[in-house]
N, C-alpha and C. Protein backbone atom coordinates (compact mmCIF):
# COMPACT_ATOMS: atom_id res chain seq x y z
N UNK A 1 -5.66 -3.83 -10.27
CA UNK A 1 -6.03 -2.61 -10.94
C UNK A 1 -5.68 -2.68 -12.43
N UNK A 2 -4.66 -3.21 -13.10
CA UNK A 2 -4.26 -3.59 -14.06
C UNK A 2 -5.18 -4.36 -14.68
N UNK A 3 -6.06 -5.42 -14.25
CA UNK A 3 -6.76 -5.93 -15.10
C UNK A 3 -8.43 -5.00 -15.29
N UNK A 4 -8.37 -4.50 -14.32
CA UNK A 4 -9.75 -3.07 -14.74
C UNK A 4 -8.85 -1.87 -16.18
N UNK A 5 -7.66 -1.28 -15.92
CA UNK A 5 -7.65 -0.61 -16.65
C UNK A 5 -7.26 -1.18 -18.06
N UNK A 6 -6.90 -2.84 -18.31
CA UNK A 6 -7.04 -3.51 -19.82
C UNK A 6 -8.54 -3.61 -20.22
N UNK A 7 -9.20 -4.35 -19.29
CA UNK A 7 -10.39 -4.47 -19.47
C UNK A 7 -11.67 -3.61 -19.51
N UNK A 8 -11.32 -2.36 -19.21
CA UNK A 8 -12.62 -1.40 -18.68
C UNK A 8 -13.65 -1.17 -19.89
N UNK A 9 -13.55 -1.26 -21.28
CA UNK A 9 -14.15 -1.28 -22.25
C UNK A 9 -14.99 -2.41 -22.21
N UNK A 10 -14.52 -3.61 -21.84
CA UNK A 10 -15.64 -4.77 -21.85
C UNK A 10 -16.18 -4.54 -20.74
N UNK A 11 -15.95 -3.89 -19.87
CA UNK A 11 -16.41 -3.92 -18.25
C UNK A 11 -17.81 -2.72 -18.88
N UNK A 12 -17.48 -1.54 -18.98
CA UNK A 12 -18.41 -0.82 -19.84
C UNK A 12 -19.73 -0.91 -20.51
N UNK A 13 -19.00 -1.98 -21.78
CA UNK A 13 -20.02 -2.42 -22.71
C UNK A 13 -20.91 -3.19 -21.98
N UNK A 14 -20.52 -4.23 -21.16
CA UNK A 14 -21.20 -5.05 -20.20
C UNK A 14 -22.60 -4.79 -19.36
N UNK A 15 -21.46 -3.78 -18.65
CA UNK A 15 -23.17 -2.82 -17.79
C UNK A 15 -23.81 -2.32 -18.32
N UNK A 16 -23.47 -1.83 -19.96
CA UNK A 16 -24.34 -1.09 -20.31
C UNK A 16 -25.68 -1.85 -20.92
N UNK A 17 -25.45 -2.77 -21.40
CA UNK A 17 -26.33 -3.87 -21.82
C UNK A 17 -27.02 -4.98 -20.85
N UNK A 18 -26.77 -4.61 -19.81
CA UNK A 18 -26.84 -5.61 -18.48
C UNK A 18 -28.24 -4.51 -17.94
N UNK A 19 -27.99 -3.04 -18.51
CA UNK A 19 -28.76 -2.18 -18.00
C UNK A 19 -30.60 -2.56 -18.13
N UNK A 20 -30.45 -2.97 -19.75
CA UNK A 20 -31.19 -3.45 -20.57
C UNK A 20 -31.58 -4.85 -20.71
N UNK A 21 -30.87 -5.56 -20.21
CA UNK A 21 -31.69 -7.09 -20.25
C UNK A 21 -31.59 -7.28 -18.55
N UNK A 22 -31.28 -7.38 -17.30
CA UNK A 22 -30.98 -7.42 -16.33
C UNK A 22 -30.29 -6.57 -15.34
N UNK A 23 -31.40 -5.52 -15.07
CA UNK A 23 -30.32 -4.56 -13.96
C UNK A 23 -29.93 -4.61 -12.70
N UNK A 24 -30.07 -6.28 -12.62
CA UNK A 24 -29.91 -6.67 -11.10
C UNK A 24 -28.37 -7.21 -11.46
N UNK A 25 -27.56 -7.09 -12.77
CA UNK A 25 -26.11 -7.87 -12.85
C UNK A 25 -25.36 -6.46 -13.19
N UNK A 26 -26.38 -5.31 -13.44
CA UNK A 26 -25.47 -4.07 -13.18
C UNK A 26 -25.12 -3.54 -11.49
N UNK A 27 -25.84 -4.16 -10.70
CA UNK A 27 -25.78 -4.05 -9.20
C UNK A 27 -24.36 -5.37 -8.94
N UNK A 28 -24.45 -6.06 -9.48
CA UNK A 28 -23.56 -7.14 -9.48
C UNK A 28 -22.11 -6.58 -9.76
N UNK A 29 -22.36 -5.67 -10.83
CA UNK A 29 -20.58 -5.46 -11.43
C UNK A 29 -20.43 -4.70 -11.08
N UNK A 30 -21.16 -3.26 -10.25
CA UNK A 30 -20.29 -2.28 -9.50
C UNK A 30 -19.85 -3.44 -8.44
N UNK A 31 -20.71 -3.73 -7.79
CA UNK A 31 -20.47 -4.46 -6.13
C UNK A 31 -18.78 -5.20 -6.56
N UNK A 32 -19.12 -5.98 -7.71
CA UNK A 32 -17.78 -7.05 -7.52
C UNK A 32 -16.61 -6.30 -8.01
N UNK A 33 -16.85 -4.95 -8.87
CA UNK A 33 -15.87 -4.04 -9.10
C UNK A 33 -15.16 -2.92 -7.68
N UNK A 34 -16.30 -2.68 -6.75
CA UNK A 34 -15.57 -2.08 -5.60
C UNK A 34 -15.14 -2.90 -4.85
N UNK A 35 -15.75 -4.07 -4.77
CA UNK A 35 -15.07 -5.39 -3.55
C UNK A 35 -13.07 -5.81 -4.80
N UNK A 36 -13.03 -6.12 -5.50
CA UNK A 36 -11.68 -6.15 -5.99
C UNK A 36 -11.04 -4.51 -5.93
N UNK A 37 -11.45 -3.76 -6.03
CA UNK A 37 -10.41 -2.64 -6.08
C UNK A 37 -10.26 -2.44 -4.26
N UNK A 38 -11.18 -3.13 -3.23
CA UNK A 38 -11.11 -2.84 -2.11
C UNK A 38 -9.72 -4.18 -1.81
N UNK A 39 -9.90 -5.27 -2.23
CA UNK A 39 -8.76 -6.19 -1.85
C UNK A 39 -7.69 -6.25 -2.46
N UNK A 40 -7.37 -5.18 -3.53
CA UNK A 40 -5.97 -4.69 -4.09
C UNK A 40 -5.52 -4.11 -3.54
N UNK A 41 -6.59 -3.03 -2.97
CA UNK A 41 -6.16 -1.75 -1.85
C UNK A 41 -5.40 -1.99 -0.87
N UNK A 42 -6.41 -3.35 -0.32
CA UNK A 42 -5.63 -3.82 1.21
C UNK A 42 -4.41 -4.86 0.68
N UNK A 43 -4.64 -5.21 -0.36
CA UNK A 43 -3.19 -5.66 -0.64
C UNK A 43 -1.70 -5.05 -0.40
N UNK A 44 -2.27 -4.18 -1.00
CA UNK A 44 -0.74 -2.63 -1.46
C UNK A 44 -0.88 -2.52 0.33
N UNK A 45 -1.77 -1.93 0.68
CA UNK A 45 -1.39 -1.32 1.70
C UNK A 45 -0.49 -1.95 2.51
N UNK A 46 -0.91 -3.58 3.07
CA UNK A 46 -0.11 -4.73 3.48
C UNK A 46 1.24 -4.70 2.78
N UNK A 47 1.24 -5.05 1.67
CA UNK A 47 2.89 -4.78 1.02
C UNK A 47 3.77 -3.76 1.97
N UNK A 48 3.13 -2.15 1.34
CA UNK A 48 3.65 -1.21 2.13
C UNK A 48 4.15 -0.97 3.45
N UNK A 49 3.15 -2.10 4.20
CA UNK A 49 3.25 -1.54 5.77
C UNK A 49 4.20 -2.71 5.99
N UNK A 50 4.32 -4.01 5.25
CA UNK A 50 5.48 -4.52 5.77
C UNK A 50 7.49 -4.23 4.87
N UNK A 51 7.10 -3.64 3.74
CA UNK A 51 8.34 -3.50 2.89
C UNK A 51 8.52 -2.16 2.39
N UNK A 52 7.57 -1.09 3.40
CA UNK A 52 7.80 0.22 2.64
C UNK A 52 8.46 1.06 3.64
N UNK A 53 9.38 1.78 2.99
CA UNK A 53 10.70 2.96 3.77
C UNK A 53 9.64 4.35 4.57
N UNK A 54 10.23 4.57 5.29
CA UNK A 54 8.98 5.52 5.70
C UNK A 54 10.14 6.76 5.71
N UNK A 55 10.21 8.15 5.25
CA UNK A 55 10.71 9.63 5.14
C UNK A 55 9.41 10.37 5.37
N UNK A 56 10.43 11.54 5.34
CA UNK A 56 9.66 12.58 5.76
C UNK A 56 9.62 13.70 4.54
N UNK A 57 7.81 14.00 4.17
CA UNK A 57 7.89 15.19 3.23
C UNK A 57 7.01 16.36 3.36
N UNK A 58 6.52 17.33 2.37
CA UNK A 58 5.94 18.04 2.84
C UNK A 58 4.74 17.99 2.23
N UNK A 59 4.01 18.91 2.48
CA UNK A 59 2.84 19.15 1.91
C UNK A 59 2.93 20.22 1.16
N UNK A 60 2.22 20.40 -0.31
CA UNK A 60 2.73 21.32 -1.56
C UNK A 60 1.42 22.18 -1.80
N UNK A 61 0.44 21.29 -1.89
CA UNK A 61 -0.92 21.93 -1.75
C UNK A 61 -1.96 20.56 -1.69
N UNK A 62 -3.36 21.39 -1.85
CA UNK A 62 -4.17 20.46 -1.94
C UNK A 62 -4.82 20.89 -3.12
N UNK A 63 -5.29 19.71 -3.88
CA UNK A 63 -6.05 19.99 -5.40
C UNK A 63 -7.67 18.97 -4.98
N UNK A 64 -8.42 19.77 -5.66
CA UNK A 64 -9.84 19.22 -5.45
C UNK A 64 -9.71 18.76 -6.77
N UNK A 65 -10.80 17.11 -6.64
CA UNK A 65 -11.01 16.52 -7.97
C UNK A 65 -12.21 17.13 -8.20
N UNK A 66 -12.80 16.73 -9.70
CA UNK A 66 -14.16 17.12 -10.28
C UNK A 66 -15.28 17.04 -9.19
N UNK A 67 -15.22 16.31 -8.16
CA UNK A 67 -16.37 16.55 -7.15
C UNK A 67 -16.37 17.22 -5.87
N UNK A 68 -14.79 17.90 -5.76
CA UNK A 68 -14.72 18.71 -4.70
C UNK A 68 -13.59 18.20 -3.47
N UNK A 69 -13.50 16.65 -3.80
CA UNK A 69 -12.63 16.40 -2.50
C UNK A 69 -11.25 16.45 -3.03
N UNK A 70 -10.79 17.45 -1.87
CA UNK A 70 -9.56 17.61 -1.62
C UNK A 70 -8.03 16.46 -1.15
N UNK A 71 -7.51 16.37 -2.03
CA UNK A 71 -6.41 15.86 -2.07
C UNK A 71 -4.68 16.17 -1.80
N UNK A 72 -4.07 16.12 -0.96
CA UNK A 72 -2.62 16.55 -0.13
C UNK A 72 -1.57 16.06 -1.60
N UNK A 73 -0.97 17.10 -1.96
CA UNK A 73 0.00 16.63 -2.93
C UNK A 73 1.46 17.08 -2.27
N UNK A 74 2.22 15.74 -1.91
CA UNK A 74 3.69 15.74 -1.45
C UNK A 74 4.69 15.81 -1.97
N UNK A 75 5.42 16.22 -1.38
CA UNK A 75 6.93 16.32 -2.07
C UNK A 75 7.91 15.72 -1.29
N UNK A 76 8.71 14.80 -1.36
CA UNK A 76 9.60 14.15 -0.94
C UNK A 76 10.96 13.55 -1.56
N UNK A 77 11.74 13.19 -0.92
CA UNK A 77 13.29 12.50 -1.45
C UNK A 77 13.21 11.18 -0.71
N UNK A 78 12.69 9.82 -1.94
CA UNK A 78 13.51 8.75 -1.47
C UNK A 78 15.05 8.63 -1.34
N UNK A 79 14.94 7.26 -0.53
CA UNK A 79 16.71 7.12 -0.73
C UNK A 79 17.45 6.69 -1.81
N UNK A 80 16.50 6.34 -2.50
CA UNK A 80 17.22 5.83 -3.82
C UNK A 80 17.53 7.19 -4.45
N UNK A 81 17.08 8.13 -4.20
CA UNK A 81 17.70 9.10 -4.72
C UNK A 81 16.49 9.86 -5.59
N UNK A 82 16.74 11.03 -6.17
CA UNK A 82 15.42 11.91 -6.92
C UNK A 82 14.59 12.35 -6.30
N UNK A 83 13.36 13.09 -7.09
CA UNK A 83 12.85 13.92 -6.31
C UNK A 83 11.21 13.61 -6.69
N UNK A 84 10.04 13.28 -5.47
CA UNK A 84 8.44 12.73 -5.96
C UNK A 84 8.15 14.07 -5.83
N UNK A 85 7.04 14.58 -6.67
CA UNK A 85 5.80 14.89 -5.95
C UNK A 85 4.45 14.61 -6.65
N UNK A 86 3.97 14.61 -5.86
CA UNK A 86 2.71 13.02 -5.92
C UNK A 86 1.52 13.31 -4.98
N UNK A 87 0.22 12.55 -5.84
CA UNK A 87 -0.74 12.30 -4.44
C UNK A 87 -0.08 11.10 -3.73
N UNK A 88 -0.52 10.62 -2.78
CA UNK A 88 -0.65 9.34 -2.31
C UNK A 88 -1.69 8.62 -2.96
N UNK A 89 -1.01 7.32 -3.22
CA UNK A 89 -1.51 6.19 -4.29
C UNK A 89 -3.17 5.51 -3.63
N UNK A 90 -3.22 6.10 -2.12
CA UNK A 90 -4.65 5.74 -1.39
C UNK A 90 -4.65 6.83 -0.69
N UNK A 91 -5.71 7.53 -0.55
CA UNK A 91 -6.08 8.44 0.28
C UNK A 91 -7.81 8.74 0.23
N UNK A 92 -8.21 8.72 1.46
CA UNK A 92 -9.51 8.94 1.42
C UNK A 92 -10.04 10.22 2.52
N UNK A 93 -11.06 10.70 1.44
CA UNK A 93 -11.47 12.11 1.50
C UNK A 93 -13.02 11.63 2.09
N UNK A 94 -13.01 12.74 2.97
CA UNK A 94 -14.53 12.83 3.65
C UNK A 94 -15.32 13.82 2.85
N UNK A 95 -16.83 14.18 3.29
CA UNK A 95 -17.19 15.60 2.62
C UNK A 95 -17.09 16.56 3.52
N UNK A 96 -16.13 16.58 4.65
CA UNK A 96 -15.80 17.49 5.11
C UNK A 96 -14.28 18.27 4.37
N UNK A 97 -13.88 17.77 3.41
CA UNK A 97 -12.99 18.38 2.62
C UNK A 97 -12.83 18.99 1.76
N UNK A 98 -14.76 19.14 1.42
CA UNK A 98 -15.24 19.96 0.09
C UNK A 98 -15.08 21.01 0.86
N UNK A 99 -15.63 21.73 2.35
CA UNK A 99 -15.89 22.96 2.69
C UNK A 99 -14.58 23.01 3.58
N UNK A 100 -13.56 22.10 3.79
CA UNK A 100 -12.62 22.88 4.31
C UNK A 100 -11.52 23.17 3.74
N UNK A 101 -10.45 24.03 4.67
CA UNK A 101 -9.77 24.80 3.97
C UNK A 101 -8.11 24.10 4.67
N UNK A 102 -7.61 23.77 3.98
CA UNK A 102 -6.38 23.54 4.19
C UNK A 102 -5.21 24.36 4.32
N UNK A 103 -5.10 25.27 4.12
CA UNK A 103 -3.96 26.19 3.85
C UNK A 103 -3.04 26.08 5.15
N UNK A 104 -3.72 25.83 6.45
CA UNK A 104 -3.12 26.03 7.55
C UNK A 104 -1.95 24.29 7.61
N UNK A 105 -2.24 23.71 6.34
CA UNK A 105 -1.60 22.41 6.38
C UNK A 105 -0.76 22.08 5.18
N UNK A 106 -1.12 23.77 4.72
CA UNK A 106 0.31 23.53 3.57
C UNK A 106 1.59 24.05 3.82
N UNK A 107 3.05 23.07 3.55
CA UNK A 107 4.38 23.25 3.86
C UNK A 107 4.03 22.73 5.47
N UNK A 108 3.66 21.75 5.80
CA UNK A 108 3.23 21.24 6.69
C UNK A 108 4.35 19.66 6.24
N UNK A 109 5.45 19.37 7.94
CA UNK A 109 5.87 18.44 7.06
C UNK A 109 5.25 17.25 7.56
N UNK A 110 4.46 15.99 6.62
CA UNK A 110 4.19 14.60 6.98
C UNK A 110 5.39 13.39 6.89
N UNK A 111 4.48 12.60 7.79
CA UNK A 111 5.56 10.79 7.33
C UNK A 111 4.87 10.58 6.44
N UNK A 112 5.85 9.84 5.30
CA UNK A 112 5.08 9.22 4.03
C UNK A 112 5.84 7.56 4.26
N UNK A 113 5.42 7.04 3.84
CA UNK A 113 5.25 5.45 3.65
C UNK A 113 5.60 5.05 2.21
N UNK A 114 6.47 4.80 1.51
CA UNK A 114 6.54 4.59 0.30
C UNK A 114 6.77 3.44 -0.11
N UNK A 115 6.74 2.17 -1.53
CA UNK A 115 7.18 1.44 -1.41
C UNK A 115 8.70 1.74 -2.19
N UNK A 116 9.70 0.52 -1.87
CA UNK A 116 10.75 0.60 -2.51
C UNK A 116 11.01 0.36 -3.76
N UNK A 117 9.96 -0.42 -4.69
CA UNK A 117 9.98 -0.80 -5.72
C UNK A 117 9.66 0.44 -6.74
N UNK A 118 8.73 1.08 -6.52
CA UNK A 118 8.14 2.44 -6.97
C UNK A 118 7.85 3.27 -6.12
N UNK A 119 8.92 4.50 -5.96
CA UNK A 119 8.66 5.03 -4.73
C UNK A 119 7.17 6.43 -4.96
N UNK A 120 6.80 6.40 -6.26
CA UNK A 120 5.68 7.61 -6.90
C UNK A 120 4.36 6.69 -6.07
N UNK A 121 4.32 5.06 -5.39
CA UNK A 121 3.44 4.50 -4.56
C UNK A 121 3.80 4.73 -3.18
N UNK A 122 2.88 5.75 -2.47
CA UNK A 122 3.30 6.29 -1.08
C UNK A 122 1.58 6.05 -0.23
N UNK A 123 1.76 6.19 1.02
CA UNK A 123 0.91 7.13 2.03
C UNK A 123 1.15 7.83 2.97
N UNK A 124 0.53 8.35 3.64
CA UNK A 124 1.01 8.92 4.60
C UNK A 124 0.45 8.22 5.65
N UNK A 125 1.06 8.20 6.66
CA UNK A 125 1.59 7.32 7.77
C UNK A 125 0.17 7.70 8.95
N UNK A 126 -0.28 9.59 8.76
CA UNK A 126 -1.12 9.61 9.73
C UNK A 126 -2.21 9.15 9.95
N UNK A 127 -2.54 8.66 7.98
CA UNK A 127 -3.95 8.64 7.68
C UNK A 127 -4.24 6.62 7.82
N UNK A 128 -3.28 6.13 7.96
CA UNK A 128 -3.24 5.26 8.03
C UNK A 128 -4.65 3.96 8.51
N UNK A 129 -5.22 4.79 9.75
CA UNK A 129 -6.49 4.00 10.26
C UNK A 129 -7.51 5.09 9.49
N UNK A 130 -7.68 6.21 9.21
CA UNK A 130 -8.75 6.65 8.53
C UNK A 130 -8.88 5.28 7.34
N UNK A 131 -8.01 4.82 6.13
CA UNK A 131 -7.44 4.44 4.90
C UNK A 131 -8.65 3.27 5.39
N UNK A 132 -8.09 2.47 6.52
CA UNK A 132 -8.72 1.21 6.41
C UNK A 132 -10.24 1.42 7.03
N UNK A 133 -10.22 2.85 7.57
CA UNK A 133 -11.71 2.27 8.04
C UNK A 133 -12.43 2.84 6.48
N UNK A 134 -12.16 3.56 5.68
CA UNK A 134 -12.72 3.65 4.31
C UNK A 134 -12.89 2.43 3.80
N UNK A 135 -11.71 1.53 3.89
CA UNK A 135 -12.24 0.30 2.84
C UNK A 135 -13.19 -0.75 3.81
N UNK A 136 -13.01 -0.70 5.10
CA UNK A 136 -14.34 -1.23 5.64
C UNK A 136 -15.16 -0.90 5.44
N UNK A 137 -15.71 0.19 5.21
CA UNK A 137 -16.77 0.88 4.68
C UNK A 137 -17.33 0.65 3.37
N UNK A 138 -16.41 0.33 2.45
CA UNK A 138 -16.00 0.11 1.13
C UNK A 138 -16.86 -1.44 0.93
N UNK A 139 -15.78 -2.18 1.81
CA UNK A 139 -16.63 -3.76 1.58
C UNK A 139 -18.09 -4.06 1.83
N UNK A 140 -18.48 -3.19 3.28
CA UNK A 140 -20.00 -3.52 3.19
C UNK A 140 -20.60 -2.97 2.36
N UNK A 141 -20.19 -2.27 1.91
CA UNK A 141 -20.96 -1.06 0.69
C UNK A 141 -21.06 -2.47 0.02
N UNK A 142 -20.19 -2.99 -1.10
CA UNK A 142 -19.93 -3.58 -1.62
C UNK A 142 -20.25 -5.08 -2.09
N UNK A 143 -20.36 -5.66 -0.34
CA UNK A 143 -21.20 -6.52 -0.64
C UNK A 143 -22.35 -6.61 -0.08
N UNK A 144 -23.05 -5.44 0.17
CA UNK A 144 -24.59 -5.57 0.51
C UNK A 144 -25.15 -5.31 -1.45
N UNK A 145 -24.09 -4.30 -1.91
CA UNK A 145 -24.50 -4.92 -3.93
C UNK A 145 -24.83 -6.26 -4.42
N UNK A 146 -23.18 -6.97 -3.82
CA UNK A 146 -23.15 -7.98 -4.43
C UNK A 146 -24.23 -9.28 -3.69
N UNK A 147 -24.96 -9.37 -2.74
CA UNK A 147 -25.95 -9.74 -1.95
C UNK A 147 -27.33 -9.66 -2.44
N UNK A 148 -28.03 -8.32 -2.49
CA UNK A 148 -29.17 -7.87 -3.00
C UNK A 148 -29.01 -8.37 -4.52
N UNK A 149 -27.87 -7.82 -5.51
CA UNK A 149 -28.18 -8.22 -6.89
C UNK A 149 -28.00 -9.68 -6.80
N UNK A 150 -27.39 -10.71 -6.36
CA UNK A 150 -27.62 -12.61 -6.50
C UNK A 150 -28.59 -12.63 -5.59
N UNK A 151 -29.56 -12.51 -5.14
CA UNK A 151 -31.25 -12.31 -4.22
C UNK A 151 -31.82 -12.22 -5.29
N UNK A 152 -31.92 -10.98 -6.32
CA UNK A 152 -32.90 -10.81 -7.02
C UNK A 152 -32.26 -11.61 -8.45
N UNK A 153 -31.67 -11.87 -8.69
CA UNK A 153 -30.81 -12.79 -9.69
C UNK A 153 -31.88 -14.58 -9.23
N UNK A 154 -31.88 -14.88 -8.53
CA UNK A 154 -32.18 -15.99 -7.63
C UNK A 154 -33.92 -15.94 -7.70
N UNK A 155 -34.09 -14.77 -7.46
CA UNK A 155 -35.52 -15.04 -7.28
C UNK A 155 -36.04 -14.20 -6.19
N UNK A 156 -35.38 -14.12 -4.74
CA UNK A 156 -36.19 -14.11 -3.59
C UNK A 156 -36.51 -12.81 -3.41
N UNK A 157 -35.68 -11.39 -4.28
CA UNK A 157 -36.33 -10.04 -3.75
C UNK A 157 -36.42 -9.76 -5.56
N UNK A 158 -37.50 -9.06 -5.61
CA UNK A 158 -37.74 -8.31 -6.86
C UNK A 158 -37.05 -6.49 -6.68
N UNK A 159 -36.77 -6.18 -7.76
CA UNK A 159 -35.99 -4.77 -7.62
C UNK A 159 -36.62 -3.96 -8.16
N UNK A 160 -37.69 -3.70 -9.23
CA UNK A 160 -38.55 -3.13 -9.96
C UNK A 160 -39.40 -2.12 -9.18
């Protein structure tokens, strides 16, 4: 993730001009941009699930981003001491979270999953198989992009 948020200006300029001479390598750089943020994902998560402390916190509220999905913001005490409250560093939202209503799940207490190194990197413990079937979802998304755009890169499907 670190090298998207140094780089995102060339990543930018890139597609945007890719738009214009070849828009089969703007299909290319989302695809190879969600397939790496999908194997960082499952990176962390792996980290986590083998070196992360698991407590117990609550639920504070939920905040909708600019498109509506709702997000669980926790509050918890690692052992190292101090006090988070935080989204979880992965969490995935359905569009059943634009029209529902959470309230009945706030001060609601969850397991969180944190790592020890930075404990503000958490999940929660329930969502755990939702998490990965998102990034399965994620990869075929991902590389049926990165597939179709080297096809028409190649020659064999036109996109026009």
């Amino acid at each position: 993730m670190n090298f998207i948020k140094k780089s995102w200006i060339v990543i930018i300029i890139v597609f945007a001009l890719s738009i214009f001479i070849e828009p089969a390598l703007c299909m290319l750089i989302l695809g190879s941009l969600a397939f790496y943020i999908g194997i960082e994902t499952v990176l962390f998560l792996r980290k986590i699930q083998k070196k992360g402390i698991e407590c117990t916190g609550k639920i504070i509220e939920y905040q909708p981003d600019d498109e509506g999905y709702k997000t669980p913001v926790v509050e918890f005490s690692p052992l190292s001491g101090g006090h988070i409250k935080e989204k979880p560093s992965f969490y995935a939202s359905s569009d059943l979270s634009k029209i529902r209503s959470y309230k009945n799940m706030i001060d609601q207490t969850v397991s969180v999953l944190y790592d020890p190194d930075d404990p503000k990197k958490f999940i929660l413990t329930a969502e755990k198989e939702f998490n990965y079937f998102s990034l399965v979802l994620l990869f075929i998304v991902s590389s049926v992009f990165i597939i179709v755009s080297i096809s028409s890169l190649l020659g064999y499907i036109k996109l026009s």
